[in-house]
C-alpha atoms as a PDB file:
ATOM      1  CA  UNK A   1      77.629-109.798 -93.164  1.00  0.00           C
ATOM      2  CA  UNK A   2      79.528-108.400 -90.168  1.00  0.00           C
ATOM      3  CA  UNK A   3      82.302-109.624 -88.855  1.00  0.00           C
ATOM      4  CA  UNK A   4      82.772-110.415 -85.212  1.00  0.00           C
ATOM      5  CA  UNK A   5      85.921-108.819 -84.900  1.00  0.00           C
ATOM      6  CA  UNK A   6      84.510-105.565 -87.127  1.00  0.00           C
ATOM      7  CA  UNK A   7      81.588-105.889 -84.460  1.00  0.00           C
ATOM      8  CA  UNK A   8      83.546-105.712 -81.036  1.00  0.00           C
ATOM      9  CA  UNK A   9      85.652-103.113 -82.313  1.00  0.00           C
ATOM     10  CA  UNK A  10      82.990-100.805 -82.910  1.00  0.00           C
ATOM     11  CA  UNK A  11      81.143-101.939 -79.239  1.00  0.00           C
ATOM     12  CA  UNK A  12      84.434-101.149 -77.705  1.00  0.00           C
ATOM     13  CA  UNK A  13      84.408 -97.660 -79.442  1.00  0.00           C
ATOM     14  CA  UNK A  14      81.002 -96.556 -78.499  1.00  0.00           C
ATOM     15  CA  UNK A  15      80.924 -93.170 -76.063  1.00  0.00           C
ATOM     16  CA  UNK A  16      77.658 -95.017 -74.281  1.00  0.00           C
ATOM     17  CA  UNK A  17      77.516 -97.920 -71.887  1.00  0.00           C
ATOM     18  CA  UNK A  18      76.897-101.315 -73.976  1.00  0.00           C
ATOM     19  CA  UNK A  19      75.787-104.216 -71.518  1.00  0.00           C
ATOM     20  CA  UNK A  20      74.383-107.495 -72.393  1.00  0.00           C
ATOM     21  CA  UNK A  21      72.213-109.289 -69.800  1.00  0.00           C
ATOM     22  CA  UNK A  22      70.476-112.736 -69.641  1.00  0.00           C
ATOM     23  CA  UNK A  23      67.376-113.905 -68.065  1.00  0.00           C
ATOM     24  CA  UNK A  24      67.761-116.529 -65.748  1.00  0.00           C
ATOM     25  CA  UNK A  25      64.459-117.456 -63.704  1.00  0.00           C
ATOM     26  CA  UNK A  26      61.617-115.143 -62.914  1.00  0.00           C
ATOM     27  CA  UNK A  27      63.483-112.191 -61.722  1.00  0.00           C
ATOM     28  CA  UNK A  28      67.089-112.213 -62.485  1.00  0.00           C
ATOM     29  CA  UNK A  29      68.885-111.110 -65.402  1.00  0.00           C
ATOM     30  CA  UNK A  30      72.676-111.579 -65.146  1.00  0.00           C
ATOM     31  CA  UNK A  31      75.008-109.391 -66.851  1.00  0.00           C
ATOM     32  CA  UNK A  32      77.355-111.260 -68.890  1.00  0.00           C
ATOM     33  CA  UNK A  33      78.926-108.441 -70.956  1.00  0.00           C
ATOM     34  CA  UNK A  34      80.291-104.570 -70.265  1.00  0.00           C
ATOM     35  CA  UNK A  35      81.783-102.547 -72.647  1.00  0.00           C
ATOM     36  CA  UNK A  36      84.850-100.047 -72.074  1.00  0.00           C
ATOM     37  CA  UNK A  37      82.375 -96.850 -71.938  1.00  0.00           C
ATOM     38  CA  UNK A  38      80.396 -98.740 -69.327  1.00  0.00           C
ATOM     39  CA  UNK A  39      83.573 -99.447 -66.941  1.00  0.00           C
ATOM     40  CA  UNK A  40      84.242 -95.816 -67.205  1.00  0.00           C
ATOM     41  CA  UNK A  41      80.347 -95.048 -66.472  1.00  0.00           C
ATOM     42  CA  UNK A  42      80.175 -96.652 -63.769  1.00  0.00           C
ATOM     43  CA  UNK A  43      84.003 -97.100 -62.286  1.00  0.00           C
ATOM     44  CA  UNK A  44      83.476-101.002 -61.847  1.00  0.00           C
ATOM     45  CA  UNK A  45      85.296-103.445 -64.027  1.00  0.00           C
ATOM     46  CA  UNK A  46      83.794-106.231 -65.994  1.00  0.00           C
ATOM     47  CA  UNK A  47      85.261-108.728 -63.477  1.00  0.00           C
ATOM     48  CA  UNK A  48      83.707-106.836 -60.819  1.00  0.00           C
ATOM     49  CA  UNK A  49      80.266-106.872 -62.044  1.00  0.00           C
ATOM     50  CA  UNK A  50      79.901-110.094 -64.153  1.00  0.00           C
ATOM     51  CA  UNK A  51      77.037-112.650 -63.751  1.00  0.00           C
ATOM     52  CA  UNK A  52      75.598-110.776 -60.786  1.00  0.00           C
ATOM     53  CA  UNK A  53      71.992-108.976 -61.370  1.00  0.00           C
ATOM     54  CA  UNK A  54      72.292-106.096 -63.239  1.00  0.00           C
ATOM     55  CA  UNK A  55      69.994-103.936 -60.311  1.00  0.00           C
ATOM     56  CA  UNK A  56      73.233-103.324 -57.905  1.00  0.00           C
ATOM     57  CA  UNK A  57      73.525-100.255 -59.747  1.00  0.00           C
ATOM     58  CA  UNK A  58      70.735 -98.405 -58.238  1.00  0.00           C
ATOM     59  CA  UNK A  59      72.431 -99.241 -54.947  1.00  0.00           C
ATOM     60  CA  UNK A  60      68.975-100.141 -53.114  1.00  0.00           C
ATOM     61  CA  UNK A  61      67.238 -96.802 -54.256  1.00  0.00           C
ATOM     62  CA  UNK A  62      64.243 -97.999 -55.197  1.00  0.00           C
ATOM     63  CA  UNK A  63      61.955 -94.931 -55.227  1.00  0.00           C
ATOM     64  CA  UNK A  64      62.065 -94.573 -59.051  1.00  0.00           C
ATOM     65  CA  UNK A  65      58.699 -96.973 -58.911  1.00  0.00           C
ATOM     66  CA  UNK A  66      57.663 -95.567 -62.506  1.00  0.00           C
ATOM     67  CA  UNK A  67      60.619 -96.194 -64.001  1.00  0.00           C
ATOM     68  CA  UNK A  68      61.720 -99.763 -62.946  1.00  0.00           C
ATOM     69  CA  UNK A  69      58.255-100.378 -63.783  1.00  0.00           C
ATOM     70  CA  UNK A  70      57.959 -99.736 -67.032  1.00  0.00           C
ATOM     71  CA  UNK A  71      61.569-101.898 -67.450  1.00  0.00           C
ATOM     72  CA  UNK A  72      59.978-104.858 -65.424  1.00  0.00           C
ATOM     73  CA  UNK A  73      56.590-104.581 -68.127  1.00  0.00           C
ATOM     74  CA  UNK A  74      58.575-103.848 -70.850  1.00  0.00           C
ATOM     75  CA  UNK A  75      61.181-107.424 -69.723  1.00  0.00           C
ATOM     76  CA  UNK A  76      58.272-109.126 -69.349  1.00  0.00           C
ATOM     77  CA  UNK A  77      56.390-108.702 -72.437  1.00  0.00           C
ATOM     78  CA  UNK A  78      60.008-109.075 -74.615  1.00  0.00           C
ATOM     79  CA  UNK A  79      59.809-105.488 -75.636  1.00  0.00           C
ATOM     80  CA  UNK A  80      62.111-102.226 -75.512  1.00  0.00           C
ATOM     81  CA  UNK A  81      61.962 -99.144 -73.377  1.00  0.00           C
ATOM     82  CA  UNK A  82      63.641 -96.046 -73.019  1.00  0.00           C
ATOM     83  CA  UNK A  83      63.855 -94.929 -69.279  1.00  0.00           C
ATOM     84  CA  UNK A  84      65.991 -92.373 -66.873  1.00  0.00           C
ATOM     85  CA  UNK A  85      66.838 -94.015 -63.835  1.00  0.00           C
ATOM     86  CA  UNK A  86      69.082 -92.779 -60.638  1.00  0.00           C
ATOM     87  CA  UNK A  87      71.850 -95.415 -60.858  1.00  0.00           C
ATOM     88  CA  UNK A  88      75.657 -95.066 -58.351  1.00  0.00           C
ATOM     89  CA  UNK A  89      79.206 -95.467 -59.401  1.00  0.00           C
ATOM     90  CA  UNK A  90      81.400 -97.329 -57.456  1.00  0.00           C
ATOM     91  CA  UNK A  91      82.239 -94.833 -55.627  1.00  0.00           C
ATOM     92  CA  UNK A  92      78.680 -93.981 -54.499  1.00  0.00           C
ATOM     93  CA  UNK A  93      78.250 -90.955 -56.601  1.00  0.00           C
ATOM     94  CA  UNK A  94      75.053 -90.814 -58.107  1.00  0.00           C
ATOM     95  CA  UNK A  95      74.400 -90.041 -61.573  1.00  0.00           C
ATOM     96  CA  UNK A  96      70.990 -90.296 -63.726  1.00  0.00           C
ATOM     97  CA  UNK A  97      71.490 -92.945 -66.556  1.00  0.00           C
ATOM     98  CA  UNK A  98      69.373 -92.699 -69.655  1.00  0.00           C
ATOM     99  CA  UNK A  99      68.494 -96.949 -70.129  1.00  0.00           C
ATOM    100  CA  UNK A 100      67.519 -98.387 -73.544  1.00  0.00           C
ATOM    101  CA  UNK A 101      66.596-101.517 -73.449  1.00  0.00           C
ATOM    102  CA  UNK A 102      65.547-104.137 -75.670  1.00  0.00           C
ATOM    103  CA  UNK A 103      64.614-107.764 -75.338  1.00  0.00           C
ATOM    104  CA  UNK A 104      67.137-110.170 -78.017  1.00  0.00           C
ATOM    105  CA  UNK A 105      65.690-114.321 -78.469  1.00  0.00           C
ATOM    106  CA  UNK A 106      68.317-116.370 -79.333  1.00  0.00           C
ATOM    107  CA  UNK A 107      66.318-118.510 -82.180  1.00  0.00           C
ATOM    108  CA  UNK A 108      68.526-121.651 -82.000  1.00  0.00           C
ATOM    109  CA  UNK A 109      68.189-121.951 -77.929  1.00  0.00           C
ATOM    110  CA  UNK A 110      65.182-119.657 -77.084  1.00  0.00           C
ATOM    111  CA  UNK A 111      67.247-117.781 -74.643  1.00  0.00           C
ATOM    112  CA  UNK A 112      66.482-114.860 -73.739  1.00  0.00           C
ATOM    113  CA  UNK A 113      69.373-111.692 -73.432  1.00  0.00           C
ATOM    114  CA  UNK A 114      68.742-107.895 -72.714  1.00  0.00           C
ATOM    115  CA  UNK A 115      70.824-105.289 -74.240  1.00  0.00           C
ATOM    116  CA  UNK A 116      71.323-101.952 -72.845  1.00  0.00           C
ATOM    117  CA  UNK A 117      72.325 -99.029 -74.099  1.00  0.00           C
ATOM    118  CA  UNK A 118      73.812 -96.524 -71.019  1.00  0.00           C
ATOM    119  CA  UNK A 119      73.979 -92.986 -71.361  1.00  0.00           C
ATOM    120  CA  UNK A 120      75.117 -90.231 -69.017  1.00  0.00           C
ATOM    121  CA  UNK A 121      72.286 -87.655 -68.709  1.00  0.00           C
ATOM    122  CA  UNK A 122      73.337 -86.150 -65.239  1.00  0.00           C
ATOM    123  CA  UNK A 123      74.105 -83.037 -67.102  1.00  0.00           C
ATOM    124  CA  UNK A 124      70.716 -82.194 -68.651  1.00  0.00           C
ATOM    125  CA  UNK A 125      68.743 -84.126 -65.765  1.00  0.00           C
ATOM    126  CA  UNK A 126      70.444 -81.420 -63.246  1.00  0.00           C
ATOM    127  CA  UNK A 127      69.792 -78.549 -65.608  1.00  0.00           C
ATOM    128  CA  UNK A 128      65.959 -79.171 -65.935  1.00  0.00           C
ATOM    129  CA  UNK A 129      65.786 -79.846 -62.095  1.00  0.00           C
ATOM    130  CA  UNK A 130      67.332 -75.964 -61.532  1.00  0.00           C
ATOM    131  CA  UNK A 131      65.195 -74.807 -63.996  1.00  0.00           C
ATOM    132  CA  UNK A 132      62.185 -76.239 -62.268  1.00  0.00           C
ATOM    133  CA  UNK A 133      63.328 -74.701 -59.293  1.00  0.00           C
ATOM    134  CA  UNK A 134      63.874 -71.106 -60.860  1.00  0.00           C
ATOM    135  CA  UNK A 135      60.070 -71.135 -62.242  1.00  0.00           C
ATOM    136  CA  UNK A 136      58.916 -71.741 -58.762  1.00  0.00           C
ATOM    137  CA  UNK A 137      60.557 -68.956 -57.526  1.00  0.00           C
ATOM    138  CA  UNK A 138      59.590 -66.827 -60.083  1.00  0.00           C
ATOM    139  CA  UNK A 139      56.244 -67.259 -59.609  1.00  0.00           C
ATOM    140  CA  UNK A 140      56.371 -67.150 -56.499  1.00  0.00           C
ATOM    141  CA  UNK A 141      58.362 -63.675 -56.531  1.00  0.00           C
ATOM    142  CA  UNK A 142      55.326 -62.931 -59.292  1.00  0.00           C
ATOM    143  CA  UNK A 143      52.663 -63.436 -56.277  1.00  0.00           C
ATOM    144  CA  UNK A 144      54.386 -61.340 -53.878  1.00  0.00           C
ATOM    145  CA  UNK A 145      54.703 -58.204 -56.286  1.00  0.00           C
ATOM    146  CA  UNK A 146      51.222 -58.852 -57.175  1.00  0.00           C
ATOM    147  CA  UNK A 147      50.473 -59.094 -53.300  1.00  0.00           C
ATOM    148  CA  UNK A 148      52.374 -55.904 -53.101  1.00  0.00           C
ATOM    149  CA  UNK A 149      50.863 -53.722 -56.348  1.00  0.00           C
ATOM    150  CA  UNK A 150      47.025 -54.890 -54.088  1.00  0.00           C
ATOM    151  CA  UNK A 151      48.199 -53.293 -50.704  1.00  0.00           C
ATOM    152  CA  UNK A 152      49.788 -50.236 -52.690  1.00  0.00           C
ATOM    153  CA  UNK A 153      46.209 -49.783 -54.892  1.00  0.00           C
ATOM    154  CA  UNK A 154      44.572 -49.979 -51.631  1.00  0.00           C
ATOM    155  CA  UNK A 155      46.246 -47.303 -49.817  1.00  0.00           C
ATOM    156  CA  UNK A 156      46.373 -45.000 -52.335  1.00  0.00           C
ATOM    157  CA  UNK A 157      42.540 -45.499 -52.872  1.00  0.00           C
ATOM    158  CA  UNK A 158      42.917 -45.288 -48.662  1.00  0.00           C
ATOM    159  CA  UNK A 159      44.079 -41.999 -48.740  1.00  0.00           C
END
């Protein structure tokens, strides 16, 4: 078996954001652990962000509907996700945060904690946004040529 020590050391060492959360009530699930990769994430500290509710990270932008969905149903039932949300750094910088999340029962207690495992997709989230944005103008630019090869066939045939 694992040691604890062998454990943290390896948490501490991980590129991605490590946070453990646990429920408390209905609604609320309270961090109560941040690894390094996380402070650096998100440019809080752990004493900063401790037993509060993990949501203060999307800053009161809450038109990501699908997604917090999906980690509400997915808390609720005990289960894992995988989601992209539009979390904010300390600074108020936004950046798009690939979330895995999975529901942990403590056996002896019946607690229930949340690990999540952070990871900074800004990056690739940006580049498929752009190239979104180039398609649409290429087809666009392909429906004006086309407009264009029409009103040339026509006065040719015109003349």
């Amino acid at each position: 078996m694992i040691n604890a020590q062998l454990l943290q050391m390896v948490i501490n060492a991980s590129n991605d954001g490590i946070v453990i959360a646990e429920k408390e009530g209905e609604q609320d699930n309270i961090l109560i652990y941040v690894n390094p990769a996380f402070e650096r994430l998100t440019g809080y500290t752990s004493e900063e962000i401790l037993y509060q509710d993990c949501r203060f990270l999307q800053a009161g932008d809450r038109d990501q509907k699908e997604a917090l969905t999906a980690i509400r149903e997915s808390l609720t039932r005990g289960g894992s996700c995988r989601e992209i949300l539009r979390n904010y750094r300390k600074d108020g910088t936004p950046f798009w945060n690939e979330l895995s999340l999975s529901t942990v029962k403590n056996p002896s207690d019946g607690q229930t904690y949340f690990v999540g495992v952070q990871k900074d997709v800004t990056v690739q989230v940006k580049a498929q946004q752009r190239v979104a944005q180039l398609e649409a103008q290429l087809a666009e630019m392909q429906a004006e040529l086309a407009a264009l090869k029409a009103t040339n066939g026509e006065n040719k045939t015109a003349n």
